[in-house]
Structures are given as structure tokens and as C-alpha cells.
PDB file of N, CA and C in Angstrom:
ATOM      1  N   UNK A   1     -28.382  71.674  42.617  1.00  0.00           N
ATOM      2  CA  UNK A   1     -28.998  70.359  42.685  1.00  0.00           C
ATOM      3  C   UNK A   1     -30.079  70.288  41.633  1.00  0.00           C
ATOM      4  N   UNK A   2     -30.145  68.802  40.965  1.00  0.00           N
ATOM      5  CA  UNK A   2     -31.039  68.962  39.675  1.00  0.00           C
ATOM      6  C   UNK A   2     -31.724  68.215  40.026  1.00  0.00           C
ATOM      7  N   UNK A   3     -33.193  68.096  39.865  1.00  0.00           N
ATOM      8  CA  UNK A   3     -34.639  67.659  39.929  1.00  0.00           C
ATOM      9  C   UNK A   3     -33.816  65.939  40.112  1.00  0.00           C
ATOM     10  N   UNK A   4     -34.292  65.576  40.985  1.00  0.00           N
ATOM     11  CA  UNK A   4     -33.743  64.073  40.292  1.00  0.00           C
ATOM     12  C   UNK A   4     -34.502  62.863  39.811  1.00  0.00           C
ATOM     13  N   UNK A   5     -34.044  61.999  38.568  1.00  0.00           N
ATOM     14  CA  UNK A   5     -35.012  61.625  37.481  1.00  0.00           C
ATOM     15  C   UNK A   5     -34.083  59.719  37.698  1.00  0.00           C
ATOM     16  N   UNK A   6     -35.558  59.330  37.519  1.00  0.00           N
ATOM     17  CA  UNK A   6     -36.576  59.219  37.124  1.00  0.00           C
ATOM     18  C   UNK A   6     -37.102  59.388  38.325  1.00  0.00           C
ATOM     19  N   UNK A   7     -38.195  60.454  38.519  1.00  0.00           N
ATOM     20  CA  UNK A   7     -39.092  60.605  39.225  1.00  0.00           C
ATOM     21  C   UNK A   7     -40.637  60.778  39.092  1.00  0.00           C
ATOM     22  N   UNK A   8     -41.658  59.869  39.693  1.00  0.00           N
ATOM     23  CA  UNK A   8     -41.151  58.819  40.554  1.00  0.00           C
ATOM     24  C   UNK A   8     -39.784  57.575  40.113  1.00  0.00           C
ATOM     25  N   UNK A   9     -39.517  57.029  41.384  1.00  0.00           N
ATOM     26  CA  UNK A   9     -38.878  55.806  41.298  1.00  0.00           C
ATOM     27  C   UNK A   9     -39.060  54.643  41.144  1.00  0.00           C
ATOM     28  N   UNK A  10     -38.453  53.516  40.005  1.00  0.00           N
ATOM     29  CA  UNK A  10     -38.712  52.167  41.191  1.00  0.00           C
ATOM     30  C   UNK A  10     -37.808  51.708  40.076  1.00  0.00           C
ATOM     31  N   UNK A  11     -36.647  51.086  41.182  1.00  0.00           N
ATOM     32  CA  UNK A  11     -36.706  51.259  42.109  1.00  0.00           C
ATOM     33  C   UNK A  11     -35.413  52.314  42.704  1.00  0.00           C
ATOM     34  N   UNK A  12     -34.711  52.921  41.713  1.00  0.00           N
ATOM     35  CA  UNK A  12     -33.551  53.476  41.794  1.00  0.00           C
ATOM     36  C   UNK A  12     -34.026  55.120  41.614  1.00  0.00           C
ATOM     37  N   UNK A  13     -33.008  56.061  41.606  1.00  0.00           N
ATOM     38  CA  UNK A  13     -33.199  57.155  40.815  1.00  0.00           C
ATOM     39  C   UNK A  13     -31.751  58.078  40.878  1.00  0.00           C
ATOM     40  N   UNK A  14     -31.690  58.428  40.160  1.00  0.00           N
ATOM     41  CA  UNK A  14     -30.159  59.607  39.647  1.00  0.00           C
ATOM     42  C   UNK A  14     -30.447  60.867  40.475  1.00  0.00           C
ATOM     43  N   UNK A  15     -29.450  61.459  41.125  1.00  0.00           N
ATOM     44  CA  UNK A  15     -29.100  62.874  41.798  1.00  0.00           C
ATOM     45  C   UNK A  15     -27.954  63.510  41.287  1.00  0.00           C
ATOM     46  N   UNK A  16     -28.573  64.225  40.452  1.00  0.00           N
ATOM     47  CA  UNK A  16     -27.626  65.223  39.760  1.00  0.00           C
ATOM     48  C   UNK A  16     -27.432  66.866  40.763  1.00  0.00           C
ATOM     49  N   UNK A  17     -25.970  67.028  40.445  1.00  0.00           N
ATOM     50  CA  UNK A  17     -25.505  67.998  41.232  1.00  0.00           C
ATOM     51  C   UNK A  17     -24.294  68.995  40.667  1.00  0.00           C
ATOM     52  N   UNK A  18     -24.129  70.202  40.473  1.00  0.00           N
ATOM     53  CA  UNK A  18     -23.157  70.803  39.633  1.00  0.00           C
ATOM     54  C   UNK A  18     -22.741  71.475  41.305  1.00  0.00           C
ATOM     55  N   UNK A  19     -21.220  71.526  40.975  1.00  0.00           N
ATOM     56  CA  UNK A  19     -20.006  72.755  42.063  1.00  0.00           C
ATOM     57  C   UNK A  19     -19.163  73.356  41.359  1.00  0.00           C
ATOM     58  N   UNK A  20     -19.557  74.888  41.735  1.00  0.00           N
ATOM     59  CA  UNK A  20     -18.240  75.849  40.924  1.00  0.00           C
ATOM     60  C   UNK A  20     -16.751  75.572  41.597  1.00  0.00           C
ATOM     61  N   UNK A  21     -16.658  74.924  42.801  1.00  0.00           N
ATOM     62  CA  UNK A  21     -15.369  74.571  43.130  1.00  0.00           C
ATOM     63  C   UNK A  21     -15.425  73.416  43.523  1.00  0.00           C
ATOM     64  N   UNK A  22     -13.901  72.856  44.427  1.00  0.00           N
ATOM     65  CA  UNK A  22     -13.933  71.995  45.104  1.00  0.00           C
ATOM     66  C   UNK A  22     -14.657  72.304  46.353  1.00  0.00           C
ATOM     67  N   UNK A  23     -15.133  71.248  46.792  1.00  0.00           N
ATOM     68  CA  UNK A  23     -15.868  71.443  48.202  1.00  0.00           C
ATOM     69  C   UNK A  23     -16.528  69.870  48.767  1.00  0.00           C
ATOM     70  N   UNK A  24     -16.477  69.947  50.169  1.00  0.00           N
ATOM     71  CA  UNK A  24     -17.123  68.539  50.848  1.00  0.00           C
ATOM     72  C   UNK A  24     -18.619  68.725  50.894  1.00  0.00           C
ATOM     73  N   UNK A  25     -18.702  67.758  49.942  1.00  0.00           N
ATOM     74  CA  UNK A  25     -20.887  67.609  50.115  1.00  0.00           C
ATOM     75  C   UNK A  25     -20.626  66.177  50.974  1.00  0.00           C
ATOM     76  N   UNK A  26     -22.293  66.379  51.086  1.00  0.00           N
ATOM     77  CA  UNK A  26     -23.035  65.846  52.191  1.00  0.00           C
ATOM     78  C   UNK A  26     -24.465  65.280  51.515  1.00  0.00           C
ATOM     79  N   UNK A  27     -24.780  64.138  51.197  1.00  0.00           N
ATOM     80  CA  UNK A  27     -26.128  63.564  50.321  1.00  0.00           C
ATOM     81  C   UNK A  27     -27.080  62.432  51.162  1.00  0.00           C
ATOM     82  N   UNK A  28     -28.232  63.040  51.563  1.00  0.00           N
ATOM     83  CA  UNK A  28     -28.647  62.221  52.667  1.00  0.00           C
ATOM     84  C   UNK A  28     -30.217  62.081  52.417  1.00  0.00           C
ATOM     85  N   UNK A  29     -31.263  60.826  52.240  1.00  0.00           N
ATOM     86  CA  UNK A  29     -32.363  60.968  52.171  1.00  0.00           C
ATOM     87  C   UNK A  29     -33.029  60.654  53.683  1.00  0.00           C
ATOM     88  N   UNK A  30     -33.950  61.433  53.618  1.00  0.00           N
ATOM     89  CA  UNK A  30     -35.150  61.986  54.558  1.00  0.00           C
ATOM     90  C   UNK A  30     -36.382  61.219  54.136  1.00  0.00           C
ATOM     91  N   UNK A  31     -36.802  59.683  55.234  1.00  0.00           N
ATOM     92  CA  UNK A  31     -38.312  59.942  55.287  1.00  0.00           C
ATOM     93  C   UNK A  31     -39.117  60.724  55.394  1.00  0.00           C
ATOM     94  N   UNK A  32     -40.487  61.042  55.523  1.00  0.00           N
ATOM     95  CA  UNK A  32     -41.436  61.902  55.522  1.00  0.00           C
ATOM     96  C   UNK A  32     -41.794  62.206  57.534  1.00  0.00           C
ATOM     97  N   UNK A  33     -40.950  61.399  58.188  1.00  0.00           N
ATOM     98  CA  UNK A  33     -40.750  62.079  59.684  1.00  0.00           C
ATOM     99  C   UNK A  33     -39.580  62.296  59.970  1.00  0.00           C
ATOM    100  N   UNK A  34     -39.139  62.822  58.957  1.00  0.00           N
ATOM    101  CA  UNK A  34     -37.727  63.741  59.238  1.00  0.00           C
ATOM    102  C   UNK A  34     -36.095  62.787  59.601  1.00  0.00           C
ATOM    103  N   UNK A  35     -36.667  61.455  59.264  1.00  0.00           N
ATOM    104  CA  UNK A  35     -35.522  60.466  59.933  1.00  0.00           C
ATOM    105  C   UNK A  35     -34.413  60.076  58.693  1.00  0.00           C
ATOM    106  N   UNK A  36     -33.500  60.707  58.976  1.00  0.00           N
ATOM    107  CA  UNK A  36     -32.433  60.349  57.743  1.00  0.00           C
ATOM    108  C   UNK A  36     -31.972  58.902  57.877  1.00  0.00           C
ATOM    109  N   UNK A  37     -32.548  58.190  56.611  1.00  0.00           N
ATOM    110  CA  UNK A  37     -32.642  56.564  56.575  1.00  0.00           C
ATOM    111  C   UNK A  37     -31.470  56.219  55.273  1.00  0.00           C
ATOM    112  N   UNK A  38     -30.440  56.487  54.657  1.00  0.00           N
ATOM    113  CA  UNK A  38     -29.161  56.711  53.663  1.00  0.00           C
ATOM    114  C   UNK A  38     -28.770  58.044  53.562  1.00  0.00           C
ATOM    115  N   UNK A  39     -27.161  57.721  53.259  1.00  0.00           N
ATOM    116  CA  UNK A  39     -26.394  58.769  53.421  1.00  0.00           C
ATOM    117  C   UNK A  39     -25.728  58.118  51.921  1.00  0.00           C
ATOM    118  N   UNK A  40     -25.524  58.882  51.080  1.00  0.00           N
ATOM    119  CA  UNK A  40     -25.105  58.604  49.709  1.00  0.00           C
ATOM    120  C   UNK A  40     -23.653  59.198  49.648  1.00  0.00           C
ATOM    121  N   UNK A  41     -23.266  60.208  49.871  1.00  0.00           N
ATOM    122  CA  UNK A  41     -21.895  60.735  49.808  1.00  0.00           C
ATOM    123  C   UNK A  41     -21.678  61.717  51.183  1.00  0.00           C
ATOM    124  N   UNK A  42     -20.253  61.306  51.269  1.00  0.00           N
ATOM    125  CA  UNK A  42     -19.884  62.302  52.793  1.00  0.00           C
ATOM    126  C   UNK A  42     -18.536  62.626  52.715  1.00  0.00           C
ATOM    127  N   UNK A  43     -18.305  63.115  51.543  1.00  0.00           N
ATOM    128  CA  UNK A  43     -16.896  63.710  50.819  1.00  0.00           C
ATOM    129  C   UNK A  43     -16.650  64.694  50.392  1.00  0.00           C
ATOM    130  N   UNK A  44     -15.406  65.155  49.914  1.00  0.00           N
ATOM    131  CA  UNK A  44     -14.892  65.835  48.825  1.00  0.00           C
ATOM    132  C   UNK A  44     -14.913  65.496  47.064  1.00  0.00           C
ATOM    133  N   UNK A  45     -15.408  66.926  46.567  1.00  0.00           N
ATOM    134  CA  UNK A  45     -15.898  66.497  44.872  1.00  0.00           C
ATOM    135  C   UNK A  45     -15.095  67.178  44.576  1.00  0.00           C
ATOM    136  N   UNK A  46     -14.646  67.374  43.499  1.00  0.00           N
ATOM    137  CA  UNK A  46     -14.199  68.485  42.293  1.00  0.00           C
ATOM    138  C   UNK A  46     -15.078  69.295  41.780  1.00  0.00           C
ATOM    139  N   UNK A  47     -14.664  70.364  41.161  1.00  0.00           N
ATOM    140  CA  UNK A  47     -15.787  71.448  40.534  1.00  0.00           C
ATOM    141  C   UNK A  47     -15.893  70.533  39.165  1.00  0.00           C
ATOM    142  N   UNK A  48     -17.475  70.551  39.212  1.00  0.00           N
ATOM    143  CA  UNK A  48     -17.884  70.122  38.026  1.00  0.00           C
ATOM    144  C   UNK A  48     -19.623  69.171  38.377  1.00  0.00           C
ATOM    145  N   UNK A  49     -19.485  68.821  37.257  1.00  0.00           N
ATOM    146  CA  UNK A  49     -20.742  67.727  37.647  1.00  0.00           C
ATOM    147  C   UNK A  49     -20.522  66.339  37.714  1.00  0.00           C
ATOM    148  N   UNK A  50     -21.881  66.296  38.707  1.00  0.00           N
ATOM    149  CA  UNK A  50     -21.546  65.007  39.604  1.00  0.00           C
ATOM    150  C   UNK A  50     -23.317  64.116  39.537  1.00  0.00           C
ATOM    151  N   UNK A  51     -23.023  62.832  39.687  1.00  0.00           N
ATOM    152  CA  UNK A  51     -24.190  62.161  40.102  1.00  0.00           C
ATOM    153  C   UNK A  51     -24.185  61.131  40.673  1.00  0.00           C
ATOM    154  N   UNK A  52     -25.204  60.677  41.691  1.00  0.00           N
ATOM    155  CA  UNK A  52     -25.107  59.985  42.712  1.00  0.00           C
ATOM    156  C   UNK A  52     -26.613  59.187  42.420  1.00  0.00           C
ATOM    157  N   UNK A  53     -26.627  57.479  43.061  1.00  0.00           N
ATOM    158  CA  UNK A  53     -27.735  57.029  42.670  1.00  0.00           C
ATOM    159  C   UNK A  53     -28.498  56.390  44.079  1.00  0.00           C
ATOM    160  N   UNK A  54     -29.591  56.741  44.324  1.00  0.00           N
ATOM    161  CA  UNK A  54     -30.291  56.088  45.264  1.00  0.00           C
ATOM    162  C   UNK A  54     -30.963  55.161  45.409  1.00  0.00           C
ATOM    163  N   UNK A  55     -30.706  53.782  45.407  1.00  0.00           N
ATOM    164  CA  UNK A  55     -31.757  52.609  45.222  1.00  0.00           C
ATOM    165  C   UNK A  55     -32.512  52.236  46.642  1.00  0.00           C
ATOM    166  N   UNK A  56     -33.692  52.716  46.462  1.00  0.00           N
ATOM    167  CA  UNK A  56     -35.059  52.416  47.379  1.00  0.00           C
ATOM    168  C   UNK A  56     -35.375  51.219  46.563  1.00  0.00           C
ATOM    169  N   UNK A  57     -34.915  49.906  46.443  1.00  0.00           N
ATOM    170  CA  UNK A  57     -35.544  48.610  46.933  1.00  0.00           C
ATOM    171  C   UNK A  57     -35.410  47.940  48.055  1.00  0.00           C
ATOM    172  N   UNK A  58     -35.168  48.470  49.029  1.00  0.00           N
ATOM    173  CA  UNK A  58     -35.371  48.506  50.196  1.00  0.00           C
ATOM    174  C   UNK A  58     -36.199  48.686  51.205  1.00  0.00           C
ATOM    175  N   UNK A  59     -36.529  49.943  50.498  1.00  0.00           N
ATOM    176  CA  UNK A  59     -37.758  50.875  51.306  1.00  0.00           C
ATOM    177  C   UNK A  59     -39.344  50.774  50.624  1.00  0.00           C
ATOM    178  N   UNK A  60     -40.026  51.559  51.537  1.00  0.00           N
ATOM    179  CA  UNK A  60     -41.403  51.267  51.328  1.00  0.00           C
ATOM    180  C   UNK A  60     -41.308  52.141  50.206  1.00  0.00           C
ATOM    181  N   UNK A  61     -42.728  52.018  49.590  1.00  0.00           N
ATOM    182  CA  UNK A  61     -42.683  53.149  48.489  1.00  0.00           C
ATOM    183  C   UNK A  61     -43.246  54.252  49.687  1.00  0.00           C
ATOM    184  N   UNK A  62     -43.369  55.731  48.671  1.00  0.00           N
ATOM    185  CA  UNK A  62     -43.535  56.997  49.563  1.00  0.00           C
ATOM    186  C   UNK A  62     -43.118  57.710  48.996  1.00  0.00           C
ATOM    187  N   UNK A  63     -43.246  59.072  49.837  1.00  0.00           N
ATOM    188  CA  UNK A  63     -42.372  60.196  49.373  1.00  0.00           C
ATOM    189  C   UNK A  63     -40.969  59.852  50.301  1.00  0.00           C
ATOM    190  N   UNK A  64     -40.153  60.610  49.745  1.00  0.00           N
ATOM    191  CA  UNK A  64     -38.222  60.748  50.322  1.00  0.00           C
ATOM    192  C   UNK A  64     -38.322  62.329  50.264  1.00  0.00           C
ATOM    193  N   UNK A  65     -37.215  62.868  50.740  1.00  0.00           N
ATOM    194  CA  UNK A  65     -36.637  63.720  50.401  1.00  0.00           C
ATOM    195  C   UNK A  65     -34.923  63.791  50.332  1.00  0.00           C
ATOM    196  N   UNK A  66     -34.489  64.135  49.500  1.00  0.00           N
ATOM    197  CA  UNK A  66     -33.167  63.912  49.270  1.00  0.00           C
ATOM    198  C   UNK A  66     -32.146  65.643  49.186  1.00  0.00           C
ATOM    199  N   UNK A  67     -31.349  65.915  50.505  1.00  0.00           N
ATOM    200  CA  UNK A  67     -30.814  67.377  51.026  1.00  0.00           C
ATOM    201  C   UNK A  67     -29.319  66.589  50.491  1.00  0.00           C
ATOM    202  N   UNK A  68     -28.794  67.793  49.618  1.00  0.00           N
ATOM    203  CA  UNK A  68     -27.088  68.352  49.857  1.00  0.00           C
ATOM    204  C   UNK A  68     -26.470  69.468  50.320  1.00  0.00           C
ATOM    205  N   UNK A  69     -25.766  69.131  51.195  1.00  0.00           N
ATOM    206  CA  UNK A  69     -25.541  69.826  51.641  1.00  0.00           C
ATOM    207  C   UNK A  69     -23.750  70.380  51.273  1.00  0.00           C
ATOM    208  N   UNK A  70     -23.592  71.755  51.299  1.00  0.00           N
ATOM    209  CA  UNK A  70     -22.328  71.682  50.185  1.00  0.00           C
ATOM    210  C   UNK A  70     -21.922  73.331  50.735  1.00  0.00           C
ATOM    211  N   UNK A  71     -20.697  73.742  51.255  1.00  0.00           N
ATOM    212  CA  UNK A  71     -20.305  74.961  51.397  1.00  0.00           C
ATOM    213  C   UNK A  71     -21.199  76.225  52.265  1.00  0.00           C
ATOM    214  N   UNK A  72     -21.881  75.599  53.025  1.00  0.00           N
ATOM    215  CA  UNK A  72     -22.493  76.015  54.148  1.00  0.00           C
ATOM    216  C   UNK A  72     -24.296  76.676  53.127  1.00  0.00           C
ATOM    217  N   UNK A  73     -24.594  75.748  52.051  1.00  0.00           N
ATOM    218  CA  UNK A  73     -25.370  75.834  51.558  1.00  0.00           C
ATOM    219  C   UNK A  73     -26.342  74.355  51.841  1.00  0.00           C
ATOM    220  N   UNK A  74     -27.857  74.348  51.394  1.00  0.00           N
ATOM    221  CA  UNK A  74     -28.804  73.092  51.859  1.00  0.00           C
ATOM    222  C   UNK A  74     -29.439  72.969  50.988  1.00  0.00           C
ATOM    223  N   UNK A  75     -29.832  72.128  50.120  1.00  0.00           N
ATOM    224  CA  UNK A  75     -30.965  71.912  49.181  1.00  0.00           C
ATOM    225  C   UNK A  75     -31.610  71.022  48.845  1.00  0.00           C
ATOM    226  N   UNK A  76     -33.079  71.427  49.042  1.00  0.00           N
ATOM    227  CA  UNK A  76     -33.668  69.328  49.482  1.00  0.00           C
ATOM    228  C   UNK A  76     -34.788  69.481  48.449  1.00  0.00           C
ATOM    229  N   UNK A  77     -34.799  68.216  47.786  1.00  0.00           N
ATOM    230  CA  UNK A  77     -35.826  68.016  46.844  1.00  0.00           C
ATOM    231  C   UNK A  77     -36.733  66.493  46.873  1.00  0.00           C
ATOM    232  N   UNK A  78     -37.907  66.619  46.972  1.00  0.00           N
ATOM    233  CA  UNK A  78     -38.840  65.749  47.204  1.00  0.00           C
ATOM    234  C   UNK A  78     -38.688  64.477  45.953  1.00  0.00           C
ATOM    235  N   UNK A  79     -38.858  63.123  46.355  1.00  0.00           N
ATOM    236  CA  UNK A  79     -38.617  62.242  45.146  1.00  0.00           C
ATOM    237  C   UNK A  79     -40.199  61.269  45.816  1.00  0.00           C
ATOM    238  N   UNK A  80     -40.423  60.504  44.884  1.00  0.00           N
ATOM    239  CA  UNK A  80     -41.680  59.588  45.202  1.00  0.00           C
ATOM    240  C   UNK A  80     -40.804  58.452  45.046  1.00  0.00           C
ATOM    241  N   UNK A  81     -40.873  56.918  45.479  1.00  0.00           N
ATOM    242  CA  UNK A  81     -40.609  55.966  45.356  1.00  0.00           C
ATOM    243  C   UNK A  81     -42.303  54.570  45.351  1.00  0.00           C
ATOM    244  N   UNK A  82     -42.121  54.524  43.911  1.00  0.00           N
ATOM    245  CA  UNK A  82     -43.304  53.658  43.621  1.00  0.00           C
ATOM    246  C   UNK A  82     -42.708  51.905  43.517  1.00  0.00           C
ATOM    247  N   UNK A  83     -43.876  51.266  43.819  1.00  0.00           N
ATOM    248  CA  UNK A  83     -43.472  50.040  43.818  1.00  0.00           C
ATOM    249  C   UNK A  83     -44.370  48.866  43.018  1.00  0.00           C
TER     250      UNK A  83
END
């Protein structure tokens, strides 16, 4: 999982993600009380790279956190959303 840019946001931002194989990810952002408020992908990818986009014009600004989850692996990275 790659830093994802532009960070901060506003109001969108890119989630970059590389897989050495095929495998079903899982892309889900996290308010700051743990409440998963979007689910971005809940599929099967191909090996390779991938990117997925999150538009918080919706949401308050804040911190997010944004977890994939991918081959019994987890990786969550903090994003800001400015407004």
C-alpha cells in the first residue's frame, strides 16, 4: 500500500496499491472512532498495480484512515481531509 496522495485532501485522493498475485482485497475508510464510513473495493485484482479513489466531499474534513486488506494481510494509512 502506497502513502496515498494528495495528502491532505480536498476533496478526493488516490490509493495506490501493488499485488504479487491474484488475490481478493478489501478497501475501507475508518473515521477517527473506528466506524467504517466507505468501502471502495470488495473484490478480486490481478497481480500488478492498482488504484482506487476516495472522494470525501461528503464528509467532514478530519483525519480518515484508509485499511487493505489483501491475503490475510492489513495495512492502514492515515489521510487528512481538508476543506
Amino acid at each position: 500500500l502506497e502513502q496515498t496522495y494528495p495528502n491532505p485532501a480536498n476533496p478526493s485522493t488516490t490509493i495506490g496499491f501493488t499485488l504479487a498475485e491474484t488475490a481478493h482485497v478489501s478497501i475501507d475508510i475508518y473515521n477517527t472512532a473506528g466506524q467504517k464510513i466507505d468501502t471502495l473495493a470488495d473484490s478480486e485484482f490481478a497481480a500488478g498495480k492498482h488504484t482506487a479513489v476516495w472522494d470525501g466531499a461528503a464528509y467532514a474534513a478530519g483525519v480518515y484512515f484508509c485499511t487493505v486488506r489483501s491475503g490475510g494481510r492489513t495495512v492502514t494509512r492515515k489521510m487528512v481531509l481538508v476543506k
